[in-house]
Protein backbone atom coordinates (compact mmCIF):
# COMPACT_ATOMS: atom_id res chain seq x y z
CA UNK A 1 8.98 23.37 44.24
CA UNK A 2 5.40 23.29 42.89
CA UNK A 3 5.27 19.62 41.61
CA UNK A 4 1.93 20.86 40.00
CA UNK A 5 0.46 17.85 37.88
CA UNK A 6 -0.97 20.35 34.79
CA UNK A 7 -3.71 18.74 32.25
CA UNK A 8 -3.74 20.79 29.12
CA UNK A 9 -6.43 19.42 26.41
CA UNK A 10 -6.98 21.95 23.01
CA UNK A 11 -7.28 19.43 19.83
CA UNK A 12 -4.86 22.46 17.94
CA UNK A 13 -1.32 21.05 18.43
CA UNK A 14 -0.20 24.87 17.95
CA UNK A 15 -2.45 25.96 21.03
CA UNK A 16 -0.81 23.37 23.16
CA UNK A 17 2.31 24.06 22.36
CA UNK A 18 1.95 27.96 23.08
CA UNK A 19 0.82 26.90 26.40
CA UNK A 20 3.03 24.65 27.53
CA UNK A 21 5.58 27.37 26.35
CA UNK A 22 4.05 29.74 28.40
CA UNK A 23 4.21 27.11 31.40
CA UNK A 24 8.22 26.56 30.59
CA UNK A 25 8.78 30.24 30.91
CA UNK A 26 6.65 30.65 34.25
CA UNK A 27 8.95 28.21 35.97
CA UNK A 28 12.40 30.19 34.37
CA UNK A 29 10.74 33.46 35.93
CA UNK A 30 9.96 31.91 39.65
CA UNK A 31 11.70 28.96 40.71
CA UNK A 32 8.78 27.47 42.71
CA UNK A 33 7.30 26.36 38.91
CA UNK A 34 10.20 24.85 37.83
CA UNK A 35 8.68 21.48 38.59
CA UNK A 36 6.16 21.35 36.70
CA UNK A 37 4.47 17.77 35.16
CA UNK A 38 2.75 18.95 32.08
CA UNK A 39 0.54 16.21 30.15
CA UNK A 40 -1.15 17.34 26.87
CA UNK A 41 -4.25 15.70 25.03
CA UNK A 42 -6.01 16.07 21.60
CA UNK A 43 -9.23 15.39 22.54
CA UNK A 44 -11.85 15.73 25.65
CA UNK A 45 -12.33 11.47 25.21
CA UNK A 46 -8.32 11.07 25.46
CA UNK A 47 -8.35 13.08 28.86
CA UNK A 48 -11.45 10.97 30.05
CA UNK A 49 -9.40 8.04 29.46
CA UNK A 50 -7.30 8.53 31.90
CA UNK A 51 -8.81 10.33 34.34
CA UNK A 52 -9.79 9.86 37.53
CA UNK A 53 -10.03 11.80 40.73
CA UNK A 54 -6.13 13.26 41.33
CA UNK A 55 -4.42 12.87 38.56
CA UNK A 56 -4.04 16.76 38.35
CA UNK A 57 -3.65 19.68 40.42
CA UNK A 58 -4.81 21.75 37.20
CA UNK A 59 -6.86 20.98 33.77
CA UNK A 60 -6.48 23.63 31.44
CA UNK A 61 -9.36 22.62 28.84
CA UNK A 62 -10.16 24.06 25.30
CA UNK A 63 -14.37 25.04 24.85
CA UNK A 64 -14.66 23.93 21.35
CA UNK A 65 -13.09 20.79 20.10
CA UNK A 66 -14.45 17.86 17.92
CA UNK A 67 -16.28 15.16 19.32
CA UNK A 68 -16.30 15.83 23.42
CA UNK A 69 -16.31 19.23 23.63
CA UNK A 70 -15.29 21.72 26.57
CA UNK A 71 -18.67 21.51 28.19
CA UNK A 72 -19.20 18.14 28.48
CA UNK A 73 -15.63 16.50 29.41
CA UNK A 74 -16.10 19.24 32.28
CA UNK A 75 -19.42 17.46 33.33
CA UNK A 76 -17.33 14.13 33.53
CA UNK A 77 -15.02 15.43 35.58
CA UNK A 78 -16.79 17.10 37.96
CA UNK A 79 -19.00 13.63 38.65
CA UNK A 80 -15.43 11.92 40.13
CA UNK A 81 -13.74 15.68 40.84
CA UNK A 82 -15.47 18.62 42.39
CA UNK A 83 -12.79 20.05 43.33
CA UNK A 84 -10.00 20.06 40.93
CA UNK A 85 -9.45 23.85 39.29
CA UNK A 86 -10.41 23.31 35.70
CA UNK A 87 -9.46 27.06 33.32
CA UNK A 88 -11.14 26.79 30.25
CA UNK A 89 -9.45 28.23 27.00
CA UNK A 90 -11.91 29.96 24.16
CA UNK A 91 -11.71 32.33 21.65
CA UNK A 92 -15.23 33.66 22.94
CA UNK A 93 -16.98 34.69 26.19
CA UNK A 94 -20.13 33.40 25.11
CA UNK A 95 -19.52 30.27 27.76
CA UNK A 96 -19.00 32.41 30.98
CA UNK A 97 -22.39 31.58 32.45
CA UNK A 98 -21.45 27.86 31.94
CA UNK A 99 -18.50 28.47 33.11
CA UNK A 100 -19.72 29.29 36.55
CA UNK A 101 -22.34 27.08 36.78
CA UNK A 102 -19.90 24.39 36.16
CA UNK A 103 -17.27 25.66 38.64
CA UNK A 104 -14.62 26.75 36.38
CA UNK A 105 -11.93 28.79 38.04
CA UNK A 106 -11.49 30.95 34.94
CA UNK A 107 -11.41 31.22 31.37
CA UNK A 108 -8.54 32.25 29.12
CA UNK A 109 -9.30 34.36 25.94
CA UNK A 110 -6.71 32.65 23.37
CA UNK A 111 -3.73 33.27 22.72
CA UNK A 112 -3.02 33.15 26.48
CA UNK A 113 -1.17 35.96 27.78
CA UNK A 114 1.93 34.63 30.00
CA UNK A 115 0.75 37.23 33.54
CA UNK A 116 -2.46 35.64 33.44
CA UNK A 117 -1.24 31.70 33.64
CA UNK A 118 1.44 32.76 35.68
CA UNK A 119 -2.14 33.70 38.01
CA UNK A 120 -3.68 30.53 37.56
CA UNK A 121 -0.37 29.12 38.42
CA UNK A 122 -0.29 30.77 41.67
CA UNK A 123 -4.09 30.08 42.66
CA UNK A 124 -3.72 26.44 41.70
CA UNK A 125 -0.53 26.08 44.26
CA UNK A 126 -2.39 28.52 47.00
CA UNK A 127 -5.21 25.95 46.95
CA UNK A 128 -3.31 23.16 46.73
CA UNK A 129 -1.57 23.74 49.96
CA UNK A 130 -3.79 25.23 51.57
CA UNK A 131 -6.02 22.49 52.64
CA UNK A 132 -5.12 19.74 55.37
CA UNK A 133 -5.21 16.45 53.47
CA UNK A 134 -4.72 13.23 54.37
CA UNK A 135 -3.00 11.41 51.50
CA UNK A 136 -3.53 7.62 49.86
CA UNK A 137 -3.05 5.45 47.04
CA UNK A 138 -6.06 4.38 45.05
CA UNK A 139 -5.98 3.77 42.21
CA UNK A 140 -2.48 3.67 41.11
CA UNK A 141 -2.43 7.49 42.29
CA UNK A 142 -1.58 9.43 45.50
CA UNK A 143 -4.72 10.79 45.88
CA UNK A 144 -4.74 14.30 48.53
CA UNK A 145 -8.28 13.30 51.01
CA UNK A 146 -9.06 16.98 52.93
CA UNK A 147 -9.60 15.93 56.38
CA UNK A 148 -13.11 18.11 56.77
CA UNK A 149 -14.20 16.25 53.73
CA UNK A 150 -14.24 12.99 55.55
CA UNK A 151 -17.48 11.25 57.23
CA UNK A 152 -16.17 7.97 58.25
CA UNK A 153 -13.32 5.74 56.94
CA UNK A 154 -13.91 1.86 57.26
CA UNK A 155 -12.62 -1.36 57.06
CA UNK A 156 -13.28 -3.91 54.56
CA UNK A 157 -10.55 -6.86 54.84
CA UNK A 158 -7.57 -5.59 53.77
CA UNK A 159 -8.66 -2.39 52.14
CA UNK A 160 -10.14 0.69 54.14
CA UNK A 161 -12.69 2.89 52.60
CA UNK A 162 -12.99 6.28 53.08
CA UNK A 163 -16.72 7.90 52.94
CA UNK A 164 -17.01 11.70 52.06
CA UNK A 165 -19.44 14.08 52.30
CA UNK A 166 -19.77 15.25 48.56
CA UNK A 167 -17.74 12.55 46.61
CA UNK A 168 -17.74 9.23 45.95
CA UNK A 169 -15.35 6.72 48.62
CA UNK A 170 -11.95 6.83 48.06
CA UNK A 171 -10.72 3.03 48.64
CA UNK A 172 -7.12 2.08 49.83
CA UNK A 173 -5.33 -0.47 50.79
CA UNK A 174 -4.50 0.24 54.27
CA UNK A 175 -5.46 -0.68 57.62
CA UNK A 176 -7.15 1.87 60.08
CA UNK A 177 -4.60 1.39 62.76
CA UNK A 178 -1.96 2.81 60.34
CA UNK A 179 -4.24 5.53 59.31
CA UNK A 180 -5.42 6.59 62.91
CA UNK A 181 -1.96 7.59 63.42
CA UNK A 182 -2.08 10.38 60.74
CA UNK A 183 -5.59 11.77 61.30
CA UNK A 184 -5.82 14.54 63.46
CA UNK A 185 -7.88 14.87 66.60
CA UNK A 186 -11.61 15.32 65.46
CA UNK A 187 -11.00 11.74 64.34
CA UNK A 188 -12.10 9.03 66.54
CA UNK A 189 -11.49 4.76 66.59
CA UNK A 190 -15.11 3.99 67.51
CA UNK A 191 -15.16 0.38 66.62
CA UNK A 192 -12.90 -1.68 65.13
CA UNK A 193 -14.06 -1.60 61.46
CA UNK A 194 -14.76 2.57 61.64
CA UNK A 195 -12.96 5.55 62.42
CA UNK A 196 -15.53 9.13 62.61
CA UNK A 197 -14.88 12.30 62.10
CA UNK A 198 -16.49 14.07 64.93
CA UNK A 199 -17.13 17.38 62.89
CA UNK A 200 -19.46 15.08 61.00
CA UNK A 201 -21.40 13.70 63.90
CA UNK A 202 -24.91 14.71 64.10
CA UNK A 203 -26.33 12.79 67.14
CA UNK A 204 -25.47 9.45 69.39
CA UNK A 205 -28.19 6.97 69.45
CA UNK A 206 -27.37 4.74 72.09
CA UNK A 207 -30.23 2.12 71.18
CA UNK A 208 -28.35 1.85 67.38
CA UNK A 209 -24.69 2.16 69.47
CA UNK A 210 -24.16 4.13 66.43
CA UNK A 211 -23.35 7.61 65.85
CA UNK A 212 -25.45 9.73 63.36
CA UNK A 213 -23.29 11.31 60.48
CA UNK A 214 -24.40 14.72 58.78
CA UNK A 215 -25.68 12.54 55.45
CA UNK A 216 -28.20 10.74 57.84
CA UNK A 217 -26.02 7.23 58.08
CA UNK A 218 -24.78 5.44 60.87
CA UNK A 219 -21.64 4.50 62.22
CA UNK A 220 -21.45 1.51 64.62
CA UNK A 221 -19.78 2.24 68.05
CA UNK A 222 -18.33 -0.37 70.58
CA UNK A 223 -20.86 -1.62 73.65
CA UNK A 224 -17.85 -0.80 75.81
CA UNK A 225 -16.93 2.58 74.16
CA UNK A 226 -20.53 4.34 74.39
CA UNK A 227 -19.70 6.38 77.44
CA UNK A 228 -16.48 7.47 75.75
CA UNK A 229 -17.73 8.04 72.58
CA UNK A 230 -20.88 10.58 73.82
CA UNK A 231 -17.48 12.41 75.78
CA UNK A 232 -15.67 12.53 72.67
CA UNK A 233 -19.03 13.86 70.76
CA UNK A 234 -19.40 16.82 73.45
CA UNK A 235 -15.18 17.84 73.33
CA UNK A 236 -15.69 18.09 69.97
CA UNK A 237 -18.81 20.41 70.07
CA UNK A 238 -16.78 22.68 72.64
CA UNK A 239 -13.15 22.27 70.44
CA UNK A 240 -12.25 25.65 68.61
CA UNK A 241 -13.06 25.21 64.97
């Protein structure tokens, strides 16, 4: 089973109902879509509303609607979402240079054809399980982390923050001794308030007892654990990729 969490926003009610149609009948031909959660909106400000970084494994998004169009709910989401495969539905091709510069996965020519979402289907699972994730609750929502995505998590009282390299933190209420424990073995309990992601380390200052992430900050490292900590650095540097 997929359990693919599927966006669809057109402001037509007809074009949303073809679609979800053509969703239905995708997971009657192969099984593995027969799980599908399919939530429909009329307008690019009632998808807004609700979204945050997540909620879908798939956003299948109309060009030209009233109000928010296309274009610009895509803009929103990508500033909480870079990664999130968003398929844009037109009647036109005019917007395929926006479409890439926007990082659209595709765009549908309406009416949709039931091969091609049947595609995106198939992508949209492919990339979903294809990268190692750690997952957490924030928000309300079990939100998928990829691992190689992660600078440093930290902890703030009873909720640990988690610091990526291209989004903003993901925060969750958890403690970093739990979390250690499901974090694979580029990850490393410097101090007690930070675990690093080695892959992310650029340097060790000893003066700072910090290590030097990729985005120029600084992670603080125990007195005690310096020694350790440049032997963990150089295993990492030597670890097959």
């Amino acid at each position: 089973m997929s359990g693919l969490r599927i966006a669809i926003c057109d402001d037509e009610a007809i074009e949303r109902f073809r679609l979800r149609r053509l969703l239905e009948k995708a997971g009657q031909q192969d099984p593995v879509f027969a799980d599908l959660h399919v939530f429909e909106y009329d307008s690019g400000k009632e998808l807004l509303q609700v979204y945050c970084r997540g909620s879908f494994d798939l956003v299948f998004l109309d060009i030209y609607m009233t109000g928010v169009d296309g274009i610009e709910v895509t803009k929103k989401i990508r500033e909480v979402d870079p990664r999130v495969p968003i398929v844009f539905l037109t009647s036109s091709s005019d917007f395929a240079m926006n479409a890439y510069s926007l990082k659209v996965s595709q765009y549908l020519i309406k009416p949709a054809h039931g091969a091609d979402v049947m595609d995106v289907l198939h992508t949209s699972l492919i990339r979903k399980n294809s990268r190692p994730s750690l997952t957490v609750r924030s928000g309300g929502v079990l939100v998928p982390v990829p691992y190689d995505s992660i600078l440093c998590l930290e902890q703030k009282g009873h909720q640990a923050i988690l610091r990526l390299a291209e989004e903003e933190p993901v925060v969750t209420n958890a403690k970093l001794s739990d979390l250690i424990q499901q974090l694979p073995e580029e990850f490393y309990a410097c101090h007690k308030s930070y675990i690093v992601n080695l892959i992310h380390v650029r340097a060790l200052d000893r003066d700072l007892r910090a290590f030097q992430l990729d985005d120029g900050s600084y992670v603080s490292i125990r007195r005690e654990s310096l020694s350790e900590a440049k032997r963990k650095m150089e295993e990492q540097k030597i670890r097959p990729q």
